[in-house]
C-alpha atoms as a PDB file:
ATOM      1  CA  UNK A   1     115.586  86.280 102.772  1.00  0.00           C
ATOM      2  CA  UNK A   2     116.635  87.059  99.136  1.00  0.00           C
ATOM      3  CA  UNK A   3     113.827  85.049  97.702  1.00  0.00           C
ATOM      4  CA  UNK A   4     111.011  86.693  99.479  1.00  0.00           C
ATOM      5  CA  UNK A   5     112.189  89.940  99.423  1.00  0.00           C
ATOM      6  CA  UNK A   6     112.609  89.049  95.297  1.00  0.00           C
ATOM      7  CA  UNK A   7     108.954  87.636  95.305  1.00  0.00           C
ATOM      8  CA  UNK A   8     107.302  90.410  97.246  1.00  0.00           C
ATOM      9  CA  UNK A   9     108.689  92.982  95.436  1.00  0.00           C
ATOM     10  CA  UNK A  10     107.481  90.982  92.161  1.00  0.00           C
ATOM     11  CA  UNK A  11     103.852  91.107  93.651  1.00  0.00           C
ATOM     12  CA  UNK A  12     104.000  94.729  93.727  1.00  0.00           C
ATOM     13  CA  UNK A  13     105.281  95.824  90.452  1.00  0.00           C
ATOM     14  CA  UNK A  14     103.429  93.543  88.718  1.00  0.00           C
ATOM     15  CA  UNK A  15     100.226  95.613  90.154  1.00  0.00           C
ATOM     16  CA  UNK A  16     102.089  98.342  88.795  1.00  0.00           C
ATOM     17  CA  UNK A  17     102.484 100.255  92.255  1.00  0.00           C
ATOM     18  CA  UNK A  18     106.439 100.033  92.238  1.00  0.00           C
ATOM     19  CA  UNK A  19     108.271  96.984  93.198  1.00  0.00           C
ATOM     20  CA  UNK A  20     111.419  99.257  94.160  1.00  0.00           C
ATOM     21  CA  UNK A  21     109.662 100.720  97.033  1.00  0.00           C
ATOM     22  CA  UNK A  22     109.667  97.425  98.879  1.00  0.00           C
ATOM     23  CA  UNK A  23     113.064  96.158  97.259  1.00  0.00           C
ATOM     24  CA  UNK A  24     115.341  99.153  97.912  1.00  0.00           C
ATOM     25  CA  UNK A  25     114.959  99.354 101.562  1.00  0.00           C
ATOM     26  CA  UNK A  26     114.933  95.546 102.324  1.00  0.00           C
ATOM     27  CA  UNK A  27     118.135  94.914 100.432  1.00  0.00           C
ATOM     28  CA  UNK A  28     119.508  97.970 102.749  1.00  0.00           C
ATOM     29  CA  UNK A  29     118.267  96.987 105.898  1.00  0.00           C
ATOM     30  CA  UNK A  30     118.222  93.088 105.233  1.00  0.00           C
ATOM     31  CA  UNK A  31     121.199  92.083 102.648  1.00  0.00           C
ATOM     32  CA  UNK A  32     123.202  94.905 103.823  1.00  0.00           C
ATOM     33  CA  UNK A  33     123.926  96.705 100.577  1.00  0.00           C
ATOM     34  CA  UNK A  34     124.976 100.014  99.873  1.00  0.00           C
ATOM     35  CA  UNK A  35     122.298 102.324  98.973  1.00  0.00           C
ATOM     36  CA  UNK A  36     123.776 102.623  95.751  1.00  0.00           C
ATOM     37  CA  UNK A  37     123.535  98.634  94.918  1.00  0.00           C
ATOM     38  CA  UNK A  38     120.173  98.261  96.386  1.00  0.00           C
ATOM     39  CA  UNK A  39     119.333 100.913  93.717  1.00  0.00           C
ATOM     40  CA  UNK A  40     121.814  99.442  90.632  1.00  0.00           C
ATOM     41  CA  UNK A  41     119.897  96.100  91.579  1.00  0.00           C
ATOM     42  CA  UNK A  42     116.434  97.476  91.297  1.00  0.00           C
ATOM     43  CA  UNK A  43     117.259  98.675  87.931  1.00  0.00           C
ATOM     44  CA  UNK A  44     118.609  95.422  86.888  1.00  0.00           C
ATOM     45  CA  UNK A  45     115.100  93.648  88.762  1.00  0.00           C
ATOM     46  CA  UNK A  46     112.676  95.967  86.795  1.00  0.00           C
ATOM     47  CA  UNK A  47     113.402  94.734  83.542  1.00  0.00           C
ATOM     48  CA  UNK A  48     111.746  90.994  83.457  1.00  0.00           C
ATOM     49  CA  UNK A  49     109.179  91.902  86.021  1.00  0.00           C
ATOM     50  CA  UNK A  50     108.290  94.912  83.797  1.00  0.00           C
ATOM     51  CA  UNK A  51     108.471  92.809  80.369  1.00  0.00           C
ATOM     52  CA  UNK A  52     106.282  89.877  82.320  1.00  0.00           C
ATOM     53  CA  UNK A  53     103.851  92.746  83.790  1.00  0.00           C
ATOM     54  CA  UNK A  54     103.451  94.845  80.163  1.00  0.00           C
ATOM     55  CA  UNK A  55     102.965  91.327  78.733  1.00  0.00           C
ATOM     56  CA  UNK A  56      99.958  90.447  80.632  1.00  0.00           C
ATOM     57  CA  UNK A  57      98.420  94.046  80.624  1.00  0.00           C
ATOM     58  CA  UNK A  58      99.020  94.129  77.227  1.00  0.00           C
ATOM     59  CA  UNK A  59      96.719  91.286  76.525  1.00  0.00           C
ATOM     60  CA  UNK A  60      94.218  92.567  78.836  1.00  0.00           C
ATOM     61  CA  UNK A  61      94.471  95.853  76.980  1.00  0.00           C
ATOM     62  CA  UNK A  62      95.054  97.870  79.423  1.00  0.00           C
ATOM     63  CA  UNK A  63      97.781  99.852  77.389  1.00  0.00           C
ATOM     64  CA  UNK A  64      97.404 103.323  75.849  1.00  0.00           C
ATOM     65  CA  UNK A  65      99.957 102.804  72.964  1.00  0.00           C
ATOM     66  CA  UNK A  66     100.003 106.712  72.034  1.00  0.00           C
ATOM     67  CA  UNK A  67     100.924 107.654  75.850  1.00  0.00           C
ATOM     68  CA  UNK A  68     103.184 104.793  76.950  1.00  0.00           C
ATOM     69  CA  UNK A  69     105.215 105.998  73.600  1.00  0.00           C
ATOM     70  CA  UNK A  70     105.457 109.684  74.804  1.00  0.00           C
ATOM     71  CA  UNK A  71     106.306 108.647  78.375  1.00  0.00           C
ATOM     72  CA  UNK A  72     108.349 105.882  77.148  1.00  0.00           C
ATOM     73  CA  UNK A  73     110.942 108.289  75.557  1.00  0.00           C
ATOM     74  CA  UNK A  74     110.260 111.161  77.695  1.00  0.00           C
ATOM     75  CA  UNK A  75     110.946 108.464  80.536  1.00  0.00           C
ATOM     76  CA  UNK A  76     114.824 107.384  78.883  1.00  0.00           C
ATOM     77  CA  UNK A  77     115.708 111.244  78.402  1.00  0.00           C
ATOM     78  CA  UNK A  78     115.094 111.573  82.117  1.00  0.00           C
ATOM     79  CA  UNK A  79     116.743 108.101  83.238  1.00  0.00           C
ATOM     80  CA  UNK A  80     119.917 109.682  81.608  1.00  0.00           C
ATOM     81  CA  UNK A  81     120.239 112.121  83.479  1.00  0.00           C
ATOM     82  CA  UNK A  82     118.846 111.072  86.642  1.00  0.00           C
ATOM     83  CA  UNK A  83     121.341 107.860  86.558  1.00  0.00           C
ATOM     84  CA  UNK A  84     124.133 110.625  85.665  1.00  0.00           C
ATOM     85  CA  UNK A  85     123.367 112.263  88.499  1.00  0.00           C
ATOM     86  CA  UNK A  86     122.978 109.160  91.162  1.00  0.00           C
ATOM     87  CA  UNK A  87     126.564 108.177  90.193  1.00  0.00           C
ATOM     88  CA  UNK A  88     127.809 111.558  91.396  1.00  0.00           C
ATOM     89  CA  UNK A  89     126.044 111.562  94.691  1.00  0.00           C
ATOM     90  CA  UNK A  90     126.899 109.969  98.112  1.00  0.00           C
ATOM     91  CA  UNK A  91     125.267 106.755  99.561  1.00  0.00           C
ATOM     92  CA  UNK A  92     123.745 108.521 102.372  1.00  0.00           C
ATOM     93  CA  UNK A  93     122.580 111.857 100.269  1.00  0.00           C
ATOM     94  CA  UNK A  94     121.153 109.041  97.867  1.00  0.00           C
ATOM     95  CA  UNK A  95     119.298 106.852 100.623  1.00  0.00           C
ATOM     96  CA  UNK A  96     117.748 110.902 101.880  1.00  0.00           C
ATOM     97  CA  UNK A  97     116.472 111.642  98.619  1.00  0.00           C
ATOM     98  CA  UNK A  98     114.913 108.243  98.419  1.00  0.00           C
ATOM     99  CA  UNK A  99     113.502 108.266 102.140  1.00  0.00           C
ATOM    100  CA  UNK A 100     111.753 111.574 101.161  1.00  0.00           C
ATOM    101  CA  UNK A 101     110.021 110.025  98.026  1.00  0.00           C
ATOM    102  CA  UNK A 102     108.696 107.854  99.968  1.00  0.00           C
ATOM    103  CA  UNK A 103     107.279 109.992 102.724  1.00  0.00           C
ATOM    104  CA  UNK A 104     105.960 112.409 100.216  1.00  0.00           C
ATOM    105  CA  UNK A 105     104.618 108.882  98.221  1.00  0.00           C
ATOM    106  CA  UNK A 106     103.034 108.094 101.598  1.00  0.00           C
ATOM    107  CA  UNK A 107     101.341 111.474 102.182  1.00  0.00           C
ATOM    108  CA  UNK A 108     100.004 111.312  99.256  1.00  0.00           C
ATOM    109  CA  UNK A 109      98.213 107.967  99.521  1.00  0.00           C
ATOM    110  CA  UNK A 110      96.669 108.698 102.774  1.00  0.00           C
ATOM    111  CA  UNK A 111      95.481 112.121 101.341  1.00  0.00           C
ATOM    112  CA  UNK A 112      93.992 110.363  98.032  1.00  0.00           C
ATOM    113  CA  UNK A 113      92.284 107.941 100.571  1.00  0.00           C
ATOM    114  CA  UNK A 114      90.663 110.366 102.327  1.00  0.00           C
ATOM    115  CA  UNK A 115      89.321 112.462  99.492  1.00  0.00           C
ATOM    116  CA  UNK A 116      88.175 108.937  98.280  1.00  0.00           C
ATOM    117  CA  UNK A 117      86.059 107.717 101.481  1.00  0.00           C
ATOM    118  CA  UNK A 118      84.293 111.158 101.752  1.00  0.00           C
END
């Protein structure tokens, strides 16, 4: 179950659309771990399918060097203190806030479809 949990959540954040959306929840519901592994684990996961991912969209050029450098440090300032902050809360508050990101994630995606088809 491990491996295609591992590969499908590959797919997806190698098209960029989040990989932890599909990983979090399966290693919850499917490998049994806390809500605070499934998340140490994704962390641990994104770096060589981010490093394989920016390779190839690097050579395709689809990088914008000036705003990946701005959101790149922008991005570790908040990772500070959002991982700070994880640490400190329960599994269950933790798996809520993460449920909720999703929904609103969700909404969001149906709403952008709509606007799109019309």
């Amino acid at each position: 179950m491990n491996v295609l949990i591992g590969f499908v959540s590959g797919v997806i954040s190698g098209m960029g659309i989040g990989g932890g959306s599909i990983l979090i929840p399966a290693l919850v519901f499917f490998s049994h771990a806390s809500q605070h592994q499934a998340q140490a684990v994704n962390l641990y996961y994104f770096i060589p399918t981010a490093v394989v991912s920016l390779i190839i969209h690097f050579k395709n050029r689809q990088i914008c060097a000036k705003v990946s450098v701005v959101m790149a440090l922008f991005g570790l300032i908040g990772a500070y203190f959002g991982s700070s902050l994880a640490v400190k809360l329960s599994d269950s508050f933790l798996a809520k806030i993460f449920a909720v990101f999703l929904f609103i994630v969700g909404i969001m995606e149906i709403i952008n479809a709509k606007k799109n088809e019309g």
